[in-house]
N, C-alpha and C. Protein backbone atom coordinates (compact mmCIF):
# COMPACT_ATOMS: atom_id res chain seq x y z
N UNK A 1 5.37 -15.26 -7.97
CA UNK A 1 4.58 -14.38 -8.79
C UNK A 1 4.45 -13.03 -8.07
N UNK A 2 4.64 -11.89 -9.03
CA UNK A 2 4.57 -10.48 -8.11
C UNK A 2 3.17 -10.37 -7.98
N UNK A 3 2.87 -9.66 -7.26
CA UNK A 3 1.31 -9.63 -6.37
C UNK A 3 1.57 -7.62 -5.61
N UNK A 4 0.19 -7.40 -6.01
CA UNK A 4 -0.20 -6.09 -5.37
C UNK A 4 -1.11 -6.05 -4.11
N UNK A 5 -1.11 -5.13 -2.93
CA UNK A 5 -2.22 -4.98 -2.56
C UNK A 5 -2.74 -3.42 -2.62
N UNK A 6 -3.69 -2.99 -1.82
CA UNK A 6 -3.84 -1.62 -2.09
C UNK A 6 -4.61 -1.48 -0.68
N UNK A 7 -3.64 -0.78 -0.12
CA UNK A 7 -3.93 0.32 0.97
C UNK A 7 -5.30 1.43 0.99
N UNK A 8 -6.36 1.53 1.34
CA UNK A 8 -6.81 2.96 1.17
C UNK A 8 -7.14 3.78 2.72
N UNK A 9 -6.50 4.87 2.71
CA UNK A 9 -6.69 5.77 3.91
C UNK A 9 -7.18 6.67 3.78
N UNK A 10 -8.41 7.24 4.96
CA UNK A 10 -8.93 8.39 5.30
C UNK A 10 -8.00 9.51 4.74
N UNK A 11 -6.82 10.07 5.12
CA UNK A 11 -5.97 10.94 4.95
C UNK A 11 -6.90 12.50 5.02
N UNK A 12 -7.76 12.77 5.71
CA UNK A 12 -8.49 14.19 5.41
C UNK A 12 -7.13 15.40 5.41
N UNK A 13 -6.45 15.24 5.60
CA UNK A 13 -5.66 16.54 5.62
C UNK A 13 -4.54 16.20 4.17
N UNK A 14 -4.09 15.28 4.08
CA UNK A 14 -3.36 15.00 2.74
C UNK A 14 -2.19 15.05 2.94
N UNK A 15 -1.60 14.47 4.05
CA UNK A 15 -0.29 14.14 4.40
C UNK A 15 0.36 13.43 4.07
N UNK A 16 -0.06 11.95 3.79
CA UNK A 16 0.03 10.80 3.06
C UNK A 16 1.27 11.14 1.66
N UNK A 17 2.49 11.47 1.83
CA UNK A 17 3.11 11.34 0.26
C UNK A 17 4.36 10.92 0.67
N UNK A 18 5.15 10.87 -0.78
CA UNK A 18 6.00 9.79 -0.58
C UNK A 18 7.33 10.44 0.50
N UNK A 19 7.53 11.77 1.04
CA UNK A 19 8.36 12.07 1.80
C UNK A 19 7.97 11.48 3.24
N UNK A 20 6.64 11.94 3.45
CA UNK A 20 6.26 10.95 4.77
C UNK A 20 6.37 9.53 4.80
N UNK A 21 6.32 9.15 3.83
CA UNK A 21 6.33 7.71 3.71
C UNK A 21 7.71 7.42 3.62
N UNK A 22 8.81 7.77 3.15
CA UNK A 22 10.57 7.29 3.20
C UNK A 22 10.54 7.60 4.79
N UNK A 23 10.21 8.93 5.50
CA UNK A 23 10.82 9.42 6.54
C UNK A 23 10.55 8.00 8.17
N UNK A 24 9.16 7.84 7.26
CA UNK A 24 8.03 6.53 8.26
C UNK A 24 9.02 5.24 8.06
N UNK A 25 9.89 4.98 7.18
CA UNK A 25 10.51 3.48 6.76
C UNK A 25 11.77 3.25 7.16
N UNK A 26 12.46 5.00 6.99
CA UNK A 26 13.41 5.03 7.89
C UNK A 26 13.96 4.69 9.35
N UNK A 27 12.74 5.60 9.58
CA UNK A 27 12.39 5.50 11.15
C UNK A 27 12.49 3.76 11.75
N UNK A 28 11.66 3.11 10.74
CA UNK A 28 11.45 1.20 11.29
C UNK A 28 12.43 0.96 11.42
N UNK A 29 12.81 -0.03 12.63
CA UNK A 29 14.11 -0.68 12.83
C UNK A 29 13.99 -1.92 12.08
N UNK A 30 12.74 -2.42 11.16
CA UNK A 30 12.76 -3.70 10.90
C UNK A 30 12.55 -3.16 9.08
N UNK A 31 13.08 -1.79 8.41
CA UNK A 31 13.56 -1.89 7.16
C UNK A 31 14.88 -1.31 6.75
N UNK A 32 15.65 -1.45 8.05
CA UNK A 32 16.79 -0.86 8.04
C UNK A 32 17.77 -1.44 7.01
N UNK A 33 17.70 -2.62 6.55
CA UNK A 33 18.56 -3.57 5.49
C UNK A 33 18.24 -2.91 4.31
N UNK A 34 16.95 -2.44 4.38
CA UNK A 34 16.86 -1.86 2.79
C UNK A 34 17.31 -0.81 2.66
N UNK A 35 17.42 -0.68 1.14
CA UNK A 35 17.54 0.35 0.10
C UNK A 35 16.51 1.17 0.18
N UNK A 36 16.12 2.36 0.03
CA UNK A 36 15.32 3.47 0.42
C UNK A 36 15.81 4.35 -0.73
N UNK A 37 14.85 4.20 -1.56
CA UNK A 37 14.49 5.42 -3.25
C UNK A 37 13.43 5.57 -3.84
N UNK A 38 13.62 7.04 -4.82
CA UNK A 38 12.12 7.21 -5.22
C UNK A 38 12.81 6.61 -6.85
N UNK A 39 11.79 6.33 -7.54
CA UNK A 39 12.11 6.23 -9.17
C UNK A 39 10.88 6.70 -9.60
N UNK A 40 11.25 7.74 -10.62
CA UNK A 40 10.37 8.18 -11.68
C UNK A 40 9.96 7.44 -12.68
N UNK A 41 8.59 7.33 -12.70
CA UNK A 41 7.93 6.54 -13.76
C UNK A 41 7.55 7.38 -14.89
N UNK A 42 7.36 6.67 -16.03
CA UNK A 42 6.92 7.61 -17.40
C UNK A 42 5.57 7.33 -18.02
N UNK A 43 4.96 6.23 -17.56
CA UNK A 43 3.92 5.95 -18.24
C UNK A 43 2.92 4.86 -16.89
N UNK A 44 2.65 5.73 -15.63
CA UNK A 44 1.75 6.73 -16.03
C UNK A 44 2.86 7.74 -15.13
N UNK A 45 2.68 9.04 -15.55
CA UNK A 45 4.54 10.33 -14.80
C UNK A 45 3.64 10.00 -13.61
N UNK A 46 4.35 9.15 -12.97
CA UNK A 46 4.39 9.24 -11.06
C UNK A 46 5.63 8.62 -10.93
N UNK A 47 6.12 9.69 -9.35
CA UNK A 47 7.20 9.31 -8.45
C UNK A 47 6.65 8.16 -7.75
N UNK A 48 7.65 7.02 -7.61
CA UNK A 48 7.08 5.94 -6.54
C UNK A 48 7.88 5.98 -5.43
N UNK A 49 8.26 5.25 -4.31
CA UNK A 49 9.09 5.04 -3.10
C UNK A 49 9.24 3.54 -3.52
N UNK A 50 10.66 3.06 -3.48
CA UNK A 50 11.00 1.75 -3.78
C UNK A 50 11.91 1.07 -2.01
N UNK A 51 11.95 0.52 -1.99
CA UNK A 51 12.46 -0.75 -1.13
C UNK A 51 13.16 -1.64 -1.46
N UNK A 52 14.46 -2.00 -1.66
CA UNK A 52 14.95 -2.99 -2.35
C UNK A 52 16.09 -3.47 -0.90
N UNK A 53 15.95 -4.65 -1.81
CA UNK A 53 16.87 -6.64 -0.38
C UNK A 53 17.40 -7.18 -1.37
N UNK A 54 18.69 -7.47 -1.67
CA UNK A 54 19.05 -8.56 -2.02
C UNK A 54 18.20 -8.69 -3.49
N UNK A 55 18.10 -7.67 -4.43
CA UNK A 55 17.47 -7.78 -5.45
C UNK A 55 15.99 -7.99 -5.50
N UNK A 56 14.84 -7.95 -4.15
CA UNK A 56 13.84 -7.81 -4.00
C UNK A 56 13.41 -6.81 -3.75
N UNK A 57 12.17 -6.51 -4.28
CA UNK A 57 11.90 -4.87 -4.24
C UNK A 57 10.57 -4.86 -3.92
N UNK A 58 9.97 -3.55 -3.19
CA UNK A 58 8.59 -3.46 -2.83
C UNK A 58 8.43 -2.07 -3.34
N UNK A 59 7.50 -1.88 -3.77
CA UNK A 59 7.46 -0.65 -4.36
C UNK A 59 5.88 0.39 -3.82
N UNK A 60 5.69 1.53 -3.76
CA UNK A 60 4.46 2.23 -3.40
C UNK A 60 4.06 3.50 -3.88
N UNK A 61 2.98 3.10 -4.11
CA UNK A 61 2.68 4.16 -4.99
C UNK A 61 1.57 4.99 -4.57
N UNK A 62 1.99 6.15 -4.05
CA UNK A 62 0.55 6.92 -3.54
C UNK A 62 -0.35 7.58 -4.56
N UNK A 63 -1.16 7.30 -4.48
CA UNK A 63 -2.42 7.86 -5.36
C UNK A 63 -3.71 8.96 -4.97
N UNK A 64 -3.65 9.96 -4.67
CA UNK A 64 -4.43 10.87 -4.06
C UNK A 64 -5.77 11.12 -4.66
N UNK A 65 -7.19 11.44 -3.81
CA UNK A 65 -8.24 11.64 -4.72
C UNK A 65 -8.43 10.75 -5.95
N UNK A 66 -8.47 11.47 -6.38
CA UNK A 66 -8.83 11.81 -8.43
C UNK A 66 -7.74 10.50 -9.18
N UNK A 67 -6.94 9.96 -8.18
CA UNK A 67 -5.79 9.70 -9.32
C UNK A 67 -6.35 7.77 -8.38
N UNK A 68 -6.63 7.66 -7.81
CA UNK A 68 -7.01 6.39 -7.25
C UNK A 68 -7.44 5.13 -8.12
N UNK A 69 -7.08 4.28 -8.18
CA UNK A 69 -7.71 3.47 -9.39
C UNK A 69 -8.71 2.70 -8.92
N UNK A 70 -8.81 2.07 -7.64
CA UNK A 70 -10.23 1.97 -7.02
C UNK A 70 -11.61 2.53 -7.42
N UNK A 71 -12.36 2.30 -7.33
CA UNK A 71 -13.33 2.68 -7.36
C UNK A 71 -14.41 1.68 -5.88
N UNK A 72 -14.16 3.02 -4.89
CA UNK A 72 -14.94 2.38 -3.81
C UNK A 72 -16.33 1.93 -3.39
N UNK A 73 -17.07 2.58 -3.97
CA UNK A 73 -18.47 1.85 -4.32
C UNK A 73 -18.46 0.67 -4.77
N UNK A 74 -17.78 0.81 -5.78
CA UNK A 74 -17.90 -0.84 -6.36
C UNK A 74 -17.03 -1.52 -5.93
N UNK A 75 -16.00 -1.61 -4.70
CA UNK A 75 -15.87 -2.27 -4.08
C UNK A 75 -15.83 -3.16 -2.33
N UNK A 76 -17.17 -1.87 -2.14
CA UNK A 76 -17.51 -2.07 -1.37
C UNK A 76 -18.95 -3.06 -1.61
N UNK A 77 -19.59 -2.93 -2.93
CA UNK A 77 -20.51 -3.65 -3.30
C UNK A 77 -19.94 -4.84 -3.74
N UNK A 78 -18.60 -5.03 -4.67
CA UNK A 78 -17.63 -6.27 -4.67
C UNK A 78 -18.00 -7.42 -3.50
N UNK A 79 -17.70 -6.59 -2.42
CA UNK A 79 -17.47 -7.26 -1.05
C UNK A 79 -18.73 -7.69 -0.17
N UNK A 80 -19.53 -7.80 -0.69
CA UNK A 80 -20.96 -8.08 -0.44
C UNK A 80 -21.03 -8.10 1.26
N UNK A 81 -21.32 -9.42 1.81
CA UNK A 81 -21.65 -9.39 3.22
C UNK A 81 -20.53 -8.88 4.09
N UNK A 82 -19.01 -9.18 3.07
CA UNK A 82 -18.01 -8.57 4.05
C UNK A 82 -17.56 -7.45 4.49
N UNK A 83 -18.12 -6.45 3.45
CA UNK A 83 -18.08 -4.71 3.62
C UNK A 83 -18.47 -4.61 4.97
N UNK A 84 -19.43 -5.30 5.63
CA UNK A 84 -19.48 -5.17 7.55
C UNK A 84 -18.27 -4.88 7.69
N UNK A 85 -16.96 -5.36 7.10
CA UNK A 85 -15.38 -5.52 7.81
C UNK A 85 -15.24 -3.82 7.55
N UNK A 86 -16.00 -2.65 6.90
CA UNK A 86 -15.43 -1.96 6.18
C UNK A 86 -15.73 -0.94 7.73
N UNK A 87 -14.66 0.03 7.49
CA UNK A 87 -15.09 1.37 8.68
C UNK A 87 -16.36 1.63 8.19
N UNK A 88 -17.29 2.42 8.97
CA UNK A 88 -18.44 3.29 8.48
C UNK A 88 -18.45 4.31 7.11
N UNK A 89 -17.24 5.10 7.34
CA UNK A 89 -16.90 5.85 6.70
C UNK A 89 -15.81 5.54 5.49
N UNK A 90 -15.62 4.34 5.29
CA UNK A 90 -15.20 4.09 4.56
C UNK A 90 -15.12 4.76 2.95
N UNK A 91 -16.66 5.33 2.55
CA UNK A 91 -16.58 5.87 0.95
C UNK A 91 -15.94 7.19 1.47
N UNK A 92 -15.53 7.72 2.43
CA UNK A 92 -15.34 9.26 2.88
C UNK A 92 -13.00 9.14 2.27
N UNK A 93 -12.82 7.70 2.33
CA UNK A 93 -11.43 7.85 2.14
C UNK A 93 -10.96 8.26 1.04
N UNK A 94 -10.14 8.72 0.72
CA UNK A 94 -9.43 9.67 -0.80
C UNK A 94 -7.63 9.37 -1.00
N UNK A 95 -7.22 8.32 -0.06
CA UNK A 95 -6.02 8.28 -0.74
C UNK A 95 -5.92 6.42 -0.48
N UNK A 96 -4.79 6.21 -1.84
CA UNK A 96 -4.81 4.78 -2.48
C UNK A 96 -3.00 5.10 -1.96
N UNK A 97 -2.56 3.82 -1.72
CA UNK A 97 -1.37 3.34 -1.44
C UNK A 97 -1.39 1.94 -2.30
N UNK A 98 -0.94 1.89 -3.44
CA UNK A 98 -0.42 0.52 -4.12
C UNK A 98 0.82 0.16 -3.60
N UNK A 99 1.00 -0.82 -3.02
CA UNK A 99 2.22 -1.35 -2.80
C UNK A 99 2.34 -2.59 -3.39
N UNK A 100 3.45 -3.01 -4.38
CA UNK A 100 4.07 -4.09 -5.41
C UNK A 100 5.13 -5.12 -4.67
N UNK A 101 4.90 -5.93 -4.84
CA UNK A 101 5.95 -6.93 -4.36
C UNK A 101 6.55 -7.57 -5.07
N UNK A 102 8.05 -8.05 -5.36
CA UNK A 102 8.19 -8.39 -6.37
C UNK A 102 7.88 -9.91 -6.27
N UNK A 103 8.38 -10.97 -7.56
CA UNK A 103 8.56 -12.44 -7.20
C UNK A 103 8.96 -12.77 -6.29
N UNK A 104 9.43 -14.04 -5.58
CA UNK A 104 9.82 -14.46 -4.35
C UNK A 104 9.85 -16.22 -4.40
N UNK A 105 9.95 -16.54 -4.94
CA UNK A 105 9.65 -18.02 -5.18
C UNK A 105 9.96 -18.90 -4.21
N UNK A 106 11.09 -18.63 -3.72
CA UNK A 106 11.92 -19.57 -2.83
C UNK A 106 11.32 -19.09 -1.29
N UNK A 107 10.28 -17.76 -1.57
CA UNK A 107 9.49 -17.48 -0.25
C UNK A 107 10.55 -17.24 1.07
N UNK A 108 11.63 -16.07 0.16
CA UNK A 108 12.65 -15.62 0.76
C UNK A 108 12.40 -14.58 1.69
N UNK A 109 10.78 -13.94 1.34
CA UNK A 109 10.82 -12.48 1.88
C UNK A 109 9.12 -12.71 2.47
N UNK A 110 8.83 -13.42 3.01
CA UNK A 110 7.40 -13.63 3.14
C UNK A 110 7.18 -12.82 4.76
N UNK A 111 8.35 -13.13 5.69
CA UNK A 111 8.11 -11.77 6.95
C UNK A 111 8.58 -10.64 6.02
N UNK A 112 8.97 -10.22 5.48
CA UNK A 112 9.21 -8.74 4.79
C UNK A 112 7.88 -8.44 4.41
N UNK A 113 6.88 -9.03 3.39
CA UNK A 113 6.05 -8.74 3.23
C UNK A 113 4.59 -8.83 3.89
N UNK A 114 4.79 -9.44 5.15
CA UNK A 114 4.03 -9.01 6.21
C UNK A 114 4.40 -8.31 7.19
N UNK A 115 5.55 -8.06 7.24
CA UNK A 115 5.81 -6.13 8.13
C UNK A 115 5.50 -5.55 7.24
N UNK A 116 6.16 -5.29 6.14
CA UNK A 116 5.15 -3.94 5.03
C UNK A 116 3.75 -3.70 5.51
N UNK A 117 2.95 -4.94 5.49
CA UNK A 117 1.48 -4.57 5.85
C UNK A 117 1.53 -4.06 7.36
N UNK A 118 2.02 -4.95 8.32
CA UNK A 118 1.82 -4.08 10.17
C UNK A 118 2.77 -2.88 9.74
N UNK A 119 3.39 -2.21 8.60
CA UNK A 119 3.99 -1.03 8.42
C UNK A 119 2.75 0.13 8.50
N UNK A 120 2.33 -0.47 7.53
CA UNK A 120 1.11 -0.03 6.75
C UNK A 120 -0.23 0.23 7.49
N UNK A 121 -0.34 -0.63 8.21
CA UNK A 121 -1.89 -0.75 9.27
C UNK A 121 -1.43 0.32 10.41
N UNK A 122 -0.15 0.05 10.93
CA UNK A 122 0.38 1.01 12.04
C UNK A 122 0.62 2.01 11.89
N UNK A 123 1.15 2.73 10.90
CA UNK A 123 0.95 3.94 10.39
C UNK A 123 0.26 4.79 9.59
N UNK A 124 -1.09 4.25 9.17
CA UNK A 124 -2.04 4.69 8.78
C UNK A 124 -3.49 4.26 9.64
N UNK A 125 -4.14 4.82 10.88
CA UNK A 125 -4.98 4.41 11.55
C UNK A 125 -5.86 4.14 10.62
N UNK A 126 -6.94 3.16 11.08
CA UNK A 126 -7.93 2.97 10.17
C UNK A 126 -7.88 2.18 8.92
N UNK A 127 -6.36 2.34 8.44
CA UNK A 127 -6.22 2.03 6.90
C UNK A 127 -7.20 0.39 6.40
N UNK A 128 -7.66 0.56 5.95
CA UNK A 128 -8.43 -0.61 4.78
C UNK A 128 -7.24 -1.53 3.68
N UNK A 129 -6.56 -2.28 3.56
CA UNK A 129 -5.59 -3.03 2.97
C UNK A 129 -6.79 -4.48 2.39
N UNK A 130 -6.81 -3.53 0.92
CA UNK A 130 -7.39 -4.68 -0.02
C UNK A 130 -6.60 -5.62 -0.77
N UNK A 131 -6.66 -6.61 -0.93
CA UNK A 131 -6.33 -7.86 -1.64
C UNK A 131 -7.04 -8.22 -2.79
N UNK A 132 -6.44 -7.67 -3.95
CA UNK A 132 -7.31 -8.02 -5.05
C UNK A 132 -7.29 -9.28 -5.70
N UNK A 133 -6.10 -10.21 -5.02
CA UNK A 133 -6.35 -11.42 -6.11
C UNK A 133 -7.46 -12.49 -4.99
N UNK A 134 -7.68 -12.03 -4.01
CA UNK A 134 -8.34 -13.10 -3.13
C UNK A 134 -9.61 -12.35 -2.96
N UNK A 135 -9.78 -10.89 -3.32
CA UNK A 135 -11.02 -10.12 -3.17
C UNK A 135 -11.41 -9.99 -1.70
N UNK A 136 -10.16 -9.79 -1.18
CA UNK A 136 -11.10 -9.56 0.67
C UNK A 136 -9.78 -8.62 1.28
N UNK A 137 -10.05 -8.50 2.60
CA UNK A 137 -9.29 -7.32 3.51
C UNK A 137 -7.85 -8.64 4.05
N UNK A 138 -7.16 -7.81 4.08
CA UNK A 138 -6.36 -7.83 4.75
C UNK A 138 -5.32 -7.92 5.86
């Protein structure tokens, strides 16, 4: 089953987009097998950064400010006693990283999709990586 999580980072300066993000994947010696592209979406018009293996694909989608589909209050109130896990400053963050995974059944890509995340945690200090189907961090 494809499954999302969602990244959210501080980013105060707004560096966070998808050129930094190909240049960051490149760089890994552990996504060198992949495919490395952006595809234009139409509904909703955003560029994404894709990842593709062997017909598996991870996909990311940066979301800045205003365009975030989060809503961090309410999920920091979501998270009742566990928001302790949250930085201090946590409501101060303004950029969303969706990253998509595709199916996997045969649980072909399950280290792929836990380097994405130490991708993700290591190159975004601080970063917060929510799990919406289990409702907790990451």
């Amino acid at each position: 089953m494809p499954f999302n999580l969602f990244a959210i980072a501080k980013d105060p300066a707004g560096d966070i987009d998808n050129a930094s993000l190909m240049r960051d994947l490149r760089k890994d010696a552990r996504f060198q097998q992949f495919r490395l592209f952006t595809e234009d979406l139409h509904l909703p018009k955003t560029t994404i950064v894709v990842m593709e293996k062997d017909g598996w694909r991870v996909s990311f989608d940066i979301r800045p400010g205003e365009h975030m589909t989060l809503h961090l209050p309410g999920l920091k109130k979501a998270m009742g006693k566990n928001a302790a896990k949250l930085p201090a400053d946590f409501l101060d963050y303004k950029t969303e990283i969706a990253f998509g995974f595709d199916d996997d059944p045969d649980q072909l890509f399950t280290d792929d999709v836990i380097e994405v995340g130490e991708f993700v945690r290591g190159n975004y200090p601080g970063v917060v990586i929510y799990d919406q189907y289990n409702k907790g961090l990451w």
